[in-house]
N, C-alpha and C. Protein backbone atom coordinates (compact mmCIF):
# COMPACT_ATOMS: atom_id res chain seq x y z
N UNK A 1 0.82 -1.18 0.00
CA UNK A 1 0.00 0.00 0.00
C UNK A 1 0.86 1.25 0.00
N UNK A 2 1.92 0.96 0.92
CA UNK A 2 3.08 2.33 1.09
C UNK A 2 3.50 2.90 -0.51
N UNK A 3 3.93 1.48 -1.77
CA UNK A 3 4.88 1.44 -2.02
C UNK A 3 3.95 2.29 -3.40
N UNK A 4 2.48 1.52 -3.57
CA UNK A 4 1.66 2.50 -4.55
C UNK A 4 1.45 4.28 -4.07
N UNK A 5 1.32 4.14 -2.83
CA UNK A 5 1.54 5.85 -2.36
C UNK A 5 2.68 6.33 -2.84
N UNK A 6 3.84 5.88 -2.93
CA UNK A 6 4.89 6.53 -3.36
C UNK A 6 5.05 6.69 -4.59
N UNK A 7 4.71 6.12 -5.23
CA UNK A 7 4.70 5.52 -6.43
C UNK A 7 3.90 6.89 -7.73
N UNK A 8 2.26 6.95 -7.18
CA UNK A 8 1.63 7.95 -7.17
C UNK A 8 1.86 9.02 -6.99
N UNK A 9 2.41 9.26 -5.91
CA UNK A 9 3.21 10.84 -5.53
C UNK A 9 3.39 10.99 -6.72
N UNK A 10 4.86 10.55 -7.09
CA UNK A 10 6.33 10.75 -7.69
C UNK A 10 5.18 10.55 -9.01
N UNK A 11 4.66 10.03 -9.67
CA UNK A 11 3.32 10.37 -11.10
C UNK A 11 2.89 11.39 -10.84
N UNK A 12 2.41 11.90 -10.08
CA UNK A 12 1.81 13.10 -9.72
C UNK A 12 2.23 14.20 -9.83
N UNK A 13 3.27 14.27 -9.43
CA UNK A 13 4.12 15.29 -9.57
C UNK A 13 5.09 15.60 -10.16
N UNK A 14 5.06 14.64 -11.39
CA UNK A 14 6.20 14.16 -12.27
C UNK A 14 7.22 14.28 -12.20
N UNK A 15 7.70 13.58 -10.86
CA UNK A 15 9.19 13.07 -10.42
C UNK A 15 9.36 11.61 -10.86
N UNK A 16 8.98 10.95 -11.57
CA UNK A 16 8.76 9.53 -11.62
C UNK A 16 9.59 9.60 -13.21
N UNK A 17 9.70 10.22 -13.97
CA UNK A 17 10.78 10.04 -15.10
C UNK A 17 12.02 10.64 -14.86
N UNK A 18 12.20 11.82 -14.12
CA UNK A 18 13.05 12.35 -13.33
C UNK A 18 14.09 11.18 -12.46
N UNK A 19 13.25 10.27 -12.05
CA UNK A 19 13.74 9.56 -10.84
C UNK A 19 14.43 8.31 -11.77
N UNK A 20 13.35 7.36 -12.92
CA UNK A 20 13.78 6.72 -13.53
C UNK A 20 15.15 6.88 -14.69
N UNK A 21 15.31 8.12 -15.01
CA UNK A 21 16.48 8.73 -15.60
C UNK A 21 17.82 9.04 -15.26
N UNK A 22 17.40 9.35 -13.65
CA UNK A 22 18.44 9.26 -12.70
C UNK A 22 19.00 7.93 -12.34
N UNK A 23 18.06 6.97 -12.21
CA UNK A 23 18.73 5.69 -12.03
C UNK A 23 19.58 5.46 -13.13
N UNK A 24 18.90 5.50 -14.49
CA UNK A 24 19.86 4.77 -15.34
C UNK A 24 20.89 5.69 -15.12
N UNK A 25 20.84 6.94 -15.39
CA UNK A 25 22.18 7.67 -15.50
C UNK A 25 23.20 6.76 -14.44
N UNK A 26 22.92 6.52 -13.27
CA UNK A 26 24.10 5.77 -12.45
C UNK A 26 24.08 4.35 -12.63
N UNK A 27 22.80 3.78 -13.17
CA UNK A 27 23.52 2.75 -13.67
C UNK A 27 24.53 2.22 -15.06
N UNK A 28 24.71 3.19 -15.69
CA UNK A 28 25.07 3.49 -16.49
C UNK A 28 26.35 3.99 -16.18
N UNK A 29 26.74 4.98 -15.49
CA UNK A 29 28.07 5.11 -14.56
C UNK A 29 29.15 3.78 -14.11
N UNK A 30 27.84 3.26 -13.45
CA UNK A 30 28.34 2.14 -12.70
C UNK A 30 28.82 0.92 -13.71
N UNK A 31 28.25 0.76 -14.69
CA UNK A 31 28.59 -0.27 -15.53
C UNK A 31 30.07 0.21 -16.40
N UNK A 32 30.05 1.58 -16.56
CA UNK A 32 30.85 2.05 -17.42
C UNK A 32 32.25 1.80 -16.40
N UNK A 33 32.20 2.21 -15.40
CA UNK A 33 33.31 1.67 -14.68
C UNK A 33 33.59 0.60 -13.99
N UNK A 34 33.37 -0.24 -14.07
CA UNK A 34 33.35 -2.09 -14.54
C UNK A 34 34.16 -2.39 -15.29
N UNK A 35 33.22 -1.50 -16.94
CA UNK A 35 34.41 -1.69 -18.19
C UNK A 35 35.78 -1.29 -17.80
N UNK A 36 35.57 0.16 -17.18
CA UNK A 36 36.86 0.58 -17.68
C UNK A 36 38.01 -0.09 -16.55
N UNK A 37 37.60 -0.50 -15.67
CA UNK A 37 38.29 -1.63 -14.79
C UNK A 37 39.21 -2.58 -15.38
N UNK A 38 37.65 -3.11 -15.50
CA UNK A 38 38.54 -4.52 -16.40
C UNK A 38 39.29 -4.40 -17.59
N UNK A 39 39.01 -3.11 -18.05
CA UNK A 39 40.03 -3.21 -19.15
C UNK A 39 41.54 -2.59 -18.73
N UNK A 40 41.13 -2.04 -17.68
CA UNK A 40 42.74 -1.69 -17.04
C UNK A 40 43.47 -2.66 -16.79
N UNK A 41 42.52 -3.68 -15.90
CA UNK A 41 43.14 -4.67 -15.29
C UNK A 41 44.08 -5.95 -16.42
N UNK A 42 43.16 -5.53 -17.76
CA UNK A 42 43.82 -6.64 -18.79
C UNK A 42 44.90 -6.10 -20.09
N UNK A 43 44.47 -4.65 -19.76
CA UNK A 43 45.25 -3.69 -21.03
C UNK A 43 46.64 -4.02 -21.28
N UNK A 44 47.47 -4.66 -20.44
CA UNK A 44 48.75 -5.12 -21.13
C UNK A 44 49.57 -6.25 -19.59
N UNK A 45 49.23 -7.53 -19.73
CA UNK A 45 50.01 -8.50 -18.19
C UNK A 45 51.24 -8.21 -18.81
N UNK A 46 51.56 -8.15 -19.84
CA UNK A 46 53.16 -8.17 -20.84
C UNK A 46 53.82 -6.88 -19.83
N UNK A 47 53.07 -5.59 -20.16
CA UNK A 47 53.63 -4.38 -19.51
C UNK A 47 53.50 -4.61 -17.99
N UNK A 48 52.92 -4.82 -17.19
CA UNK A 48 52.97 -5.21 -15.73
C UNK A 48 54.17 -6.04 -15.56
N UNK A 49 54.53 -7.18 -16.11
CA UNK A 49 54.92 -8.16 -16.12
C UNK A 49 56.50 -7.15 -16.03
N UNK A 50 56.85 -6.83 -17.44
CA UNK A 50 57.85 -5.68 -17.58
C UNK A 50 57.87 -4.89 -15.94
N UNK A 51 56.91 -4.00 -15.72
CA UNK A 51 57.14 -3.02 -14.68
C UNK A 51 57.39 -3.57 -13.25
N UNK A 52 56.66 -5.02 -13.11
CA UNK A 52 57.69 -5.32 -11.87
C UNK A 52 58.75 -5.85 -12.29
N UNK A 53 59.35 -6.50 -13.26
CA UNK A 53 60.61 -6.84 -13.23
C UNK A 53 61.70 -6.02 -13.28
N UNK A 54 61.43 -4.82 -13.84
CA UNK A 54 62.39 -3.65 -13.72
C UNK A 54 62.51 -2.97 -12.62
N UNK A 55 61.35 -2.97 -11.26
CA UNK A 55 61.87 -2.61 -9.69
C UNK A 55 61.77 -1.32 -10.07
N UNK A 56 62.75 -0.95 -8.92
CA UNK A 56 62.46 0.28 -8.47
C UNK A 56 63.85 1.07 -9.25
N UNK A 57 63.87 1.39 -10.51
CA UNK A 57 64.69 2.02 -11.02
C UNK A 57 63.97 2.84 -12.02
N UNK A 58 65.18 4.48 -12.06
CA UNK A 58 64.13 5.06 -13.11
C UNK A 58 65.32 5.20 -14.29
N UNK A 59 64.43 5.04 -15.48
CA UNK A 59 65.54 5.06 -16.92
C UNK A 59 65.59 6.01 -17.00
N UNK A 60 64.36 7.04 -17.11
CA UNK A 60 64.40 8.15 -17.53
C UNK A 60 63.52 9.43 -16.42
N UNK A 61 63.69 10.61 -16.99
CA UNK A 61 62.83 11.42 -16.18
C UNK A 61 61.44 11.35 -15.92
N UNK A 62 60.66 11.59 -16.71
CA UNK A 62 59.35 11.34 -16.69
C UNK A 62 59.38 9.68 -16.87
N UNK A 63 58.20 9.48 -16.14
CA UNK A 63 57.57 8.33 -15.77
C UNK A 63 56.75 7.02 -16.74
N UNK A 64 57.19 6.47 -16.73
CA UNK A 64 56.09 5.81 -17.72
C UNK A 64 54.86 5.14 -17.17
N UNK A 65 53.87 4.87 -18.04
CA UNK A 65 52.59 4.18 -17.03
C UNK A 65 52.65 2.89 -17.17
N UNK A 66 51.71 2.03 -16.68
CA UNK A 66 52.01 0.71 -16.73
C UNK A 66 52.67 0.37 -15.22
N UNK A 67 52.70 0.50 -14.11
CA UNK A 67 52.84 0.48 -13.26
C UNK A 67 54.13 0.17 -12.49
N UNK A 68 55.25 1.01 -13.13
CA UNK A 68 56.67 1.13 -13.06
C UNK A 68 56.55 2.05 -11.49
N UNK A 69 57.96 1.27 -11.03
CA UNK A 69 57.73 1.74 -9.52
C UNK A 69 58.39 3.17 -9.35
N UNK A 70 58.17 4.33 -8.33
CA UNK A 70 58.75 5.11 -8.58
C UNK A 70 60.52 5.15 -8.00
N UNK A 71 61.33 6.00 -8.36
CA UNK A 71 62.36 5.92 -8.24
C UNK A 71 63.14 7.25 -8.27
N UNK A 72 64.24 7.76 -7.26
CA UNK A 72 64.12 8.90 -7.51
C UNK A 72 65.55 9.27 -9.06
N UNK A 73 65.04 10.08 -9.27
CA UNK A 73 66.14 10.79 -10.40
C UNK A 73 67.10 11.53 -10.42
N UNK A 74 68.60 10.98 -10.42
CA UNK A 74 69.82 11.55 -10.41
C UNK A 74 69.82 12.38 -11.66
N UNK A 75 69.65 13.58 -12.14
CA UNK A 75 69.57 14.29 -13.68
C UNK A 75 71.22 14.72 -13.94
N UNK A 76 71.93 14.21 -14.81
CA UNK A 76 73.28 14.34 -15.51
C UNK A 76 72.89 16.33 -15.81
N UNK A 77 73.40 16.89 -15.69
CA UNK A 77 73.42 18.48 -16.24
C UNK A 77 75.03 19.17 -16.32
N UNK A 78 75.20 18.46 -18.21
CA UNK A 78 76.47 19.22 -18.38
C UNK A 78 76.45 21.00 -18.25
N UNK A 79 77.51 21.36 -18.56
CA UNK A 79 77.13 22.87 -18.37
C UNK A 79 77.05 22.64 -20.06
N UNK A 80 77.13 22.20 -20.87
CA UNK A 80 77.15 22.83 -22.57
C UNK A 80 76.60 22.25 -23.13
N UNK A 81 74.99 22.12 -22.50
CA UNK A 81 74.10 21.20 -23.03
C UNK A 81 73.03 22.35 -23.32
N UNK A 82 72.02 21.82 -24.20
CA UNK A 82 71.07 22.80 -24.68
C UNK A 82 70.06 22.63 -24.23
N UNK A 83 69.44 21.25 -24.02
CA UNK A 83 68.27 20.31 -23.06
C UNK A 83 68.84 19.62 -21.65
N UNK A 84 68.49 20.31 -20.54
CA UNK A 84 69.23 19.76 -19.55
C UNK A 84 68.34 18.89 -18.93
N UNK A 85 68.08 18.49 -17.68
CA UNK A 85 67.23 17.66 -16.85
C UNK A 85 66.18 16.61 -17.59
N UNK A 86 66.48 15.88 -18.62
CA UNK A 86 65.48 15.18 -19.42
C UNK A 86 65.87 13.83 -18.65
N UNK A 87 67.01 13.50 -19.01
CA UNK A 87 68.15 12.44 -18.36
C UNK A 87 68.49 11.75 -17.28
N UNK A 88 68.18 10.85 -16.35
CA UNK A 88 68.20 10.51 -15.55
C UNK A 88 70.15 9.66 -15.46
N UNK A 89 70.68 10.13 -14.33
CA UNK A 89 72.15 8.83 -14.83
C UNK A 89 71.75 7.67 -14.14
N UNK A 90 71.68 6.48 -14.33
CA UNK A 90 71.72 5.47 -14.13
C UNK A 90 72.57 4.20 -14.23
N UNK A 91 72.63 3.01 -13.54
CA UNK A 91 73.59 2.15 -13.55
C UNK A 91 73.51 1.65 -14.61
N UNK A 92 74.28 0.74 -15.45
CA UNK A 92 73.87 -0.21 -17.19
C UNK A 92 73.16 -1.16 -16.68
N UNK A 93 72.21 -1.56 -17.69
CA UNK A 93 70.95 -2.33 -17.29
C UNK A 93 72.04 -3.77 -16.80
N UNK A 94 72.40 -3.93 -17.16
CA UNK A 94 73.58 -5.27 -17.11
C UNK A 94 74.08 -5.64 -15.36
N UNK A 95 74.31 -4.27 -14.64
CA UNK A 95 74.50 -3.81 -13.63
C UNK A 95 73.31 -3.90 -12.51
N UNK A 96 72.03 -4.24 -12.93
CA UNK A 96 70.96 -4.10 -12.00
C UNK A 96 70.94 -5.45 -11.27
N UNK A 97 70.26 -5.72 -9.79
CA UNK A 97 70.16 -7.06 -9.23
C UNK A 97 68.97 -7.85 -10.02
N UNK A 98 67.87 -7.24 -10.74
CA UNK A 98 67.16 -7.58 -11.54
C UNK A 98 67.17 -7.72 -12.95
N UNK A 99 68.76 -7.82 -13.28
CA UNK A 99 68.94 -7.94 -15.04
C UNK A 99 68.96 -9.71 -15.16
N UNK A 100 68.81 -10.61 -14.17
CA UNK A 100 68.72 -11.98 -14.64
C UNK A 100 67.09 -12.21 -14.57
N UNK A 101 66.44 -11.46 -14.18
CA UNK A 101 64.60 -11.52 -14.00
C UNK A 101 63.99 -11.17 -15.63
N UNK A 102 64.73 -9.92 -15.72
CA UNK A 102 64.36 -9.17 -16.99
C UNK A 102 65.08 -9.99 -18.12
N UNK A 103 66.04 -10.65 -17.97
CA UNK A 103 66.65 -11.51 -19.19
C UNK A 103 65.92 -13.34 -19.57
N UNK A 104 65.14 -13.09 -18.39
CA UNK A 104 64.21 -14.61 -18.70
C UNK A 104 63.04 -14.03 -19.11
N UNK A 105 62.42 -12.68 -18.94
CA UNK A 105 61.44 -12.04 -18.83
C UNK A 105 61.30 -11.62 -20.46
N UNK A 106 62.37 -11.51 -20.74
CA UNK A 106 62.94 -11.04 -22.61
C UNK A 106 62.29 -12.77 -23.17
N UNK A 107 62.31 -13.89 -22.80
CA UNK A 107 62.33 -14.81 -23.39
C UNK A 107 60.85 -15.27 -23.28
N UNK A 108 60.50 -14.74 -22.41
CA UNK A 108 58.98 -15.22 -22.32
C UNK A 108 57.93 -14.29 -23.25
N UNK A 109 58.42 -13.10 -23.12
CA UNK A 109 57.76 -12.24 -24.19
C UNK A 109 58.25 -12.13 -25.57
N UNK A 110 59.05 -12.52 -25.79
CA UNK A 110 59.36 -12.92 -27.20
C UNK A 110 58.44 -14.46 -27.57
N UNK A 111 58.28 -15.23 -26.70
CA UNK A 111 57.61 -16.19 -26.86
C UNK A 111 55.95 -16.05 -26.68
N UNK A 112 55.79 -14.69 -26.02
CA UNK A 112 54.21 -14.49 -25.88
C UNK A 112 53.92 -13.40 -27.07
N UNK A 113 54.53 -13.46 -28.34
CA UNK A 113 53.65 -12.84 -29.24
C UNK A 113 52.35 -12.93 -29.50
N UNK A 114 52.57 -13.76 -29.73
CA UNK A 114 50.61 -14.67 -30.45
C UNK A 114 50.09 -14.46 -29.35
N UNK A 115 50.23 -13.71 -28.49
CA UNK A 115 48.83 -13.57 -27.49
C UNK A 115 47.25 -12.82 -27.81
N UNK A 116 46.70 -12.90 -26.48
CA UNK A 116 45.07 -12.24 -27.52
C UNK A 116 44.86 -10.82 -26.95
N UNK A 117 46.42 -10.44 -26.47
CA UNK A 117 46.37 -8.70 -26.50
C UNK A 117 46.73 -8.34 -27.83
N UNK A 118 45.87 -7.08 -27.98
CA UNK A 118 45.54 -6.18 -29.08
C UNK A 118 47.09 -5.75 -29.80
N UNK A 119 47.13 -5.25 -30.48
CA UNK A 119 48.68 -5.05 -31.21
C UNK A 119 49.08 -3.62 -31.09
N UNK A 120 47.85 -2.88 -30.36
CA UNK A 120 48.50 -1.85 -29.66
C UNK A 120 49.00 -1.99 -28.21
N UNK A 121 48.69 -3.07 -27.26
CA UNK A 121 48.73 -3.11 -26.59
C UNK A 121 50.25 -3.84 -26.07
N UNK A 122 50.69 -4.95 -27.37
CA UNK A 122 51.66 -5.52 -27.24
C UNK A 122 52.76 -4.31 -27.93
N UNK A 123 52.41 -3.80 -28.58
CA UNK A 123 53.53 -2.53 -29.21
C UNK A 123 53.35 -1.38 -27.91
N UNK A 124 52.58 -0.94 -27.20
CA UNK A 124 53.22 -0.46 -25.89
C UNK A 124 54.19 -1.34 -25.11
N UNK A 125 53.79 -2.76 -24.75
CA UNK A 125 54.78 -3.38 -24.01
C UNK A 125 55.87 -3.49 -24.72
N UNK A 126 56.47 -3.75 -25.82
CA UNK A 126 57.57 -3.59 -26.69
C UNK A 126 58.09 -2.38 -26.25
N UNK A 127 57.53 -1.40 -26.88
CA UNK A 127 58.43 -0.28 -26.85
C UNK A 127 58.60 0.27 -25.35
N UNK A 128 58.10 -0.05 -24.16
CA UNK A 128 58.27 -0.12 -22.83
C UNK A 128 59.95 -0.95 -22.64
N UNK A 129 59.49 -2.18 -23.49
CA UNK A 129 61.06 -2.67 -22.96
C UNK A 129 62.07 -2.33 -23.98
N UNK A 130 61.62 -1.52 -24.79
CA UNK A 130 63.38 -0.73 -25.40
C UNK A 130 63.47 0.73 -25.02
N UNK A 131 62.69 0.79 -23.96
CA UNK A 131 62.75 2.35 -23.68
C UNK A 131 63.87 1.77 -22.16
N UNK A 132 63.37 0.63 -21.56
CA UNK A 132 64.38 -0.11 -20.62
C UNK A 132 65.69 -0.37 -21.26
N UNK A 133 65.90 -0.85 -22.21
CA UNK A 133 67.48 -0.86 -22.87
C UNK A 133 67.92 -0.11 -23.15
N UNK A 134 67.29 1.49 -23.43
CA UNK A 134 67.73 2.28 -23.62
C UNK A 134 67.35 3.02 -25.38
N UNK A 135 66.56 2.01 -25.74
CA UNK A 135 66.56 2.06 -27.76
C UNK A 135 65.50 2.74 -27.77
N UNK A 136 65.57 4.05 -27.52
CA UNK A 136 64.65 5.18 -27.61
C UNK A 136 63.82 5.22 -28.90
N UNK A 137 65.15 5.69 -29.80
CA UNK A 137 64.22 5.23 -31.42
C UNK A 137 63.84 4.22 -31.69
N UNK A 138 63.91 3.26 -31.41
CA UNK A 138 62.61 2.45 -31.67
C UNK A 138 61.37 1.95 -30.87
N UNK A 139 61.49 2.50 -29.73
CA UNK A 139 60.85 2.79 -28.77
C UNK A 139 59.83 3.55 -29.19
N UNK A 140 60.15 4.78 -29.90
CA UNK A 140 59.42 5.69 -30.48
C UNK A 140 58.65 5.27 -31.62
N UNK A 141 59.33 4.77 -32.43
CA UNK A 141 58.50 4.26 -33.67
C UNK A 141 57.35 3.14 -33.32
N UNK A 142 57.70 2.41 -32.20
CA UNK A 142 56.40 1.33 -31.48
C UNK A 142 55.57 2.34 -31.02
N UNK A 143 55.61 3.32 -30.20
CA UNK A 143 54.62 3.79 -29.65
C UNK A 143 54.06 4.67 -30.68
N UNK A 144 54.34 5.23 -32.06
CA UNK A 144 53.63 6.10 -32.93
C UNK A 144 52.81 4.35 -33.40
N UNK A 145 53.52 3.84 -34.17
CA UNK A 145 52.40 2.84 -34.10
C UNK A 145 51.76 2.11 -33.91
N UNK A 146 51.77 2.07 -32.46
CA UNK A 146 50.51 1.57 -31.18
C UNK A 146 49.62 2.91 -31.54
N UNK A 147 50.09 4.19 -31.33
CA UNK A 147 49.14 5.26 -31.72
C UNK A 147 48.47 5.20 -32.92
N UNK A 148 48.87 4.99 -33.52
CA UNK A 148 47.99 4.57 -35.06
C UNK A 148 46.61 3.82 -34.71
N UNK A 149 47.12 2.55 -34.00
CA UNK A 149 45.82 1.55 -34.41
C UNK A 149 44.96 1.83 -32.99
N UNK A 150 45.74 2.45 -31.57
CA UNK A 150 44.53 3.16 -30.85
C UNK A 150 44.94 4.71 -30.44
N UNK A 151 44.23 5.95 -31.37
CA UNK A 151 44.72 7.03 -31.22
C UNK A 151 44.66 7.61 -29.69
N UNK A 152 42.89 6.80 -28.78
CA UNK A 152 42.67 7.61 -27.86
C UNK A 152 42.81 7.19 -26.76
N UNK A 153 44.12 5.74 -26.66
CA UNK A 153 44.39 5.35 -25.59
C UNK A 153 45.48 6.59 -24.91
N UNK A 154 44.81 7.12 -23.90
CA UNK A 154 46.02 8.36 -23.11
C UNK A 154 47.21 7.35 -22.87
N UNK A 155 46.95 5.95 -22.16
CA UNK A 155 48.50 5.77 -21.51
C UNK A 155 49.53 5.67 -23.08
N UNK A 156 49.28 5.37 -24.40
CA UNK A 156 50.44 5.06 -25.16
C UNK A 156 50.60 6.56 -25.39
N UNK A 157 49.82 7.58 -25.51
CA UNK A 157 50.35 8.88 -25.92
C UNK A 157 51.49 9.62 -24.80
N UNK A 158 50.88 9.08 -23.23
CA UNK A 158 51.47 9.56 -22.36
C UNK A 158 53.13 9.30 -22.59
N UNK A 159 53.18 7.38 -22.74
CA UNK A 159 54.48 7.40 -22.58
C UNK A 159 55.41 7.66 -23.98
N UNK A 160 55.02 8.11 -25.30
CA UNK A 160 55.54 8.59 -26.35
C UNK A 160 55.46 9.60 -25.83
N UNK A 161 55.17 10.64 -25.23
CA UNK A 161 55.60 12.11 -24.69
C UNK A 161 56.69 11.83 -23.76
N UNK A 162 56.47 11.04 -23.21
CA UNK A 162 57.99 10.89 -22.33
C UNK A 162 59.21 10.01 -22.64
N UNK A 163 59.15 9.48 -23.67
CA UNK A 163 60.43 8.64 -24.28
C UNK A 163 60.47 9.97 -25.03
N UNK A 164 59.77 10.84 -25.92
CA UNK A 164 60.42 12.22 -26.89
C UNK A 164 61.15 12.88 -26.21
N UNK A 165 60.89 13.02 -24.91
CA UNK A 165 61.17 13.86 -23.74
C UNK A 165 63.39 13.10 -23.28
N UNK A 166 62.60 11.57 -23.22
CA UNK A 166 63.91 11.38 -22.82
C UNK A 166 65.05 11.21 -24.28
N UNK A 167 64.24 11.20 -25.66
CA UNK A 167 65.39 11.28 -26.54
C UNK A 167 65.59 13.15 -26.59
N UNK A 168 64.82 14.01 -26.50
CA UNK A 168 65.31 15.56 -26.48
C UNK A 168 66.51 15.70 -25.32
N UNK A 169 66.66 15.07 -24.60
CA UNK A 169 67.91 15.24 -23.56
C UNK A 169 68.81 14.38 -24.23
N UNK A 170 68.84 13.44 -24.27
CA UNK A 170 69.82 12.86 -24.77
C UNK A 170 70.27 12.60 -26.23
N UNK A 171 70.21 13.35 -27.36
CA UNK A 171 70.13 14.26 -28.22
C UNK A 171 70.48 15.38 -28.46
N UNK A 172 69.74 16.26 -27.49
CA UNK A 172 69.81 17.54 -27.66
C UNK A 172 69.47 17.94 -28.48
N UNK A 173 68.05 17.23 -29.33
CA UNK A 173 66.93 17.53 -29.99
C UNK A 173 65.64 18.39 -29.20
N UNK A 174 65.65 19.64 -29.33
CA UNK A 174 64.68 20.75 -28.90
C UNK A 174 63.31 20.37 -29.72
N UNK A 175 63.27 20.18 -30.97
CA UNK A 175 62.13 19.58 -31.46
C UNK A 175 61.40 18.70 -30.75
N UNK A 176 62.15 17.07 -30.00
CA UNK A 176 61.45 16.34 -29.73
C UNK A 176 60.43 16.76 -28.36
N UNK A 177 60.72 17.77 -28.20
CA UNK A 177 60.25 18.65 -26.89
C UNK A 177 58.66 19.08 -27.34
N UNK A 178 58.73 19.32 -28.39
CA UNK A 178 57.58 19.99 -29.18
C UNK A 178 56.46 18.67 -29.40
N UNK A 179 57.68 18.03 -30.19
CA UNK A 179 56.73 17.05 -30.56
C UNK A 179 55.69 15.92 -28.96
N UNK A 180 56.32 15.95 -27.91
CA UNK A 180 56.43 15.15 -26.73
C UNK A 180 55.08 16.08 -26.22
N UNK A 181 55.35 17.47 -26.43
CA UNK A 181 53.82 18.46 -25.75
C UNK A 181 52.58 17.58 -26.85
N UNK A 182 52.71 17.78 -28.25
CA UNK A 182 51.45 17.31 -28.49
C UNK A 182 51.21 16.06 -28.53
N UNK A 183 52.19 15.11 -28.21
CA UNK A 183 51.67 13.42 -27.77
C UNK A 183 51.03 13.69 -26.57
N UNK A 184 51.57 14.72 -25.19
CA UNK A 184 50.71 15.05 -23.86
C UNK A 184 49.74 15.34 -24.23
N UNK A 185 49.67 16.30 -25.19
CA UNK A 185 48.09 17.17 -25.06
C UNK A 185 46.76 16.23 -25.79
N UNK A 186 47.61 14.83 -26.84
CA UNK A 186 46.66 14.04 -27.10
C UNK A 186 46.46 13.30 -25.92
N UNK A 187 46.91 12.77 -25.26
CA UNK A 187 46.64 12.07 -23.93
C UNK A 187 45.47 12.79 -22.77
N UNK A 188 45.39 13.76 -22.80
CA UNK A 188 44.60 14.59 -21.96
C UNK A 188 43.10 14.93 -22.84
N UNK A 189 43.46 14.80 -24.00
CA UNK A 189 42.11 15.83 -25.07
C UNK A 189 41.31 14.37 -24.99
C-alpha cells in the first residue's frame, strides 16, 4: 500500500521520469566503470609483467605508465648542453640485481607474441622494454604505431611524450620537446 503511495506521488508530480532517468544515469556510470576496470586490469600483463621486473629504477625522467615503480632521479646536467634535466644517470641495465629476472622475462615475451592482446597493446609493451634498454628510437616508432591503431588510448600517448622527452635530452633535440607536448596534449584531449 506504502509502495503504490509513493509511487503515485512521484506520477503526480512528475518526479517519476526524473527519478527513472536518474537511475539509469548511475547505472550506467556504474557499468561504465566495470568496463573501464577490467580493461585496465587486462590492457597489457606483458607491460605489468615488464614493470615489476624492472623494480624500483628510473631510466628516464618522466615516468612511464604501466605500473613502473617510482624511483628517484639523479639528472646528468652538463654545463654545454642545450636540453638539460630530461636524463636521468643510471647504472647499465647489465648492472641491475634484476637484469637476470628481466633476461628470462625477454624470453617469455618474445615467446608471448601470439597472445590475444591487441597489437596496440603488445607494441606499448615492446616499446616499454626498449625504452628499458635504452633504444629510444625504436621505442618511439612502437609507440607512434601503437598510436595509429589506438589514437585515444592516453597511456600510449602519455608514454611517447615521455620517451620524446627522454630522446630531447639525450640528443639535444629541442624539437622532440615539441613534438612530446602534443603526444601530452593528445593524452589529456
Amino acid at each position: 500500500m506504502r509502495r503504490s503511495a509513493a509511487i503515485s506521488w512521484m506520477t503526480r508530480t512528475g518526479r517519476l521520469p526524473a527519478a527513472l532517468l536518474s537511475a539509469a544515469v548511475i547505472g550506467g556510470l556504474i557499468a561504465s566503470g566495470v568496463v573501464v576496470a577490467a580493461d585496465r586490469r587486462t590492457e597489457s600483463s606483458e607491460l605489468r609483467r615488464l614493470a615489476a621486473a624492472v623494480g624500483p629504477h628510473r631510466v628516464m625522467r618522466a615516468r612511464l605508465t604501466g605500473g613502473f615503480a617510482y624511483a628517484p632521479c639523479d639528472t646528468a646536467v652538463p654545463n654545454d648542453s642545450l636540453v638539460v634535466g630530461l636524463v636521468c644517470r643510471t647504472a647499465p641495465l647489465r648492472e641491475w640485481p634484476q637484469y637476470p629476472q628481466l633476461s628470462k622475462l625477454a624470453g617469455t615475451m618474445r615467446a608471448a607474441r601470439a597472445s590475444s592482446e591487441s597489437d596496440a597493446s603488445r607494441g606499448h609493451a615492446a616499446a616499454s622494454w626498449n625504452v628499458v634498454w635504452g633504444n629510444l628510437d625504436e621505442a618511439i616508432d612502437q609507440l607512434r604505431a601503437a598510436a595509429r591503431v589506438e589514437p585515444s588510448r592516453a597511456s600510449i600517448q602519455s608514454d611517447l611524450a615521455a620517451v620524446l622527452l627522454a630522446r630531447a635530452g639525450r640528443s639535444q633535440d629541442p624539437q622532440s620537446i615539441l613534438e612530446a607536448y602534443t603526444s601530452a596534449d593528445r593524452a589529456v584531449v
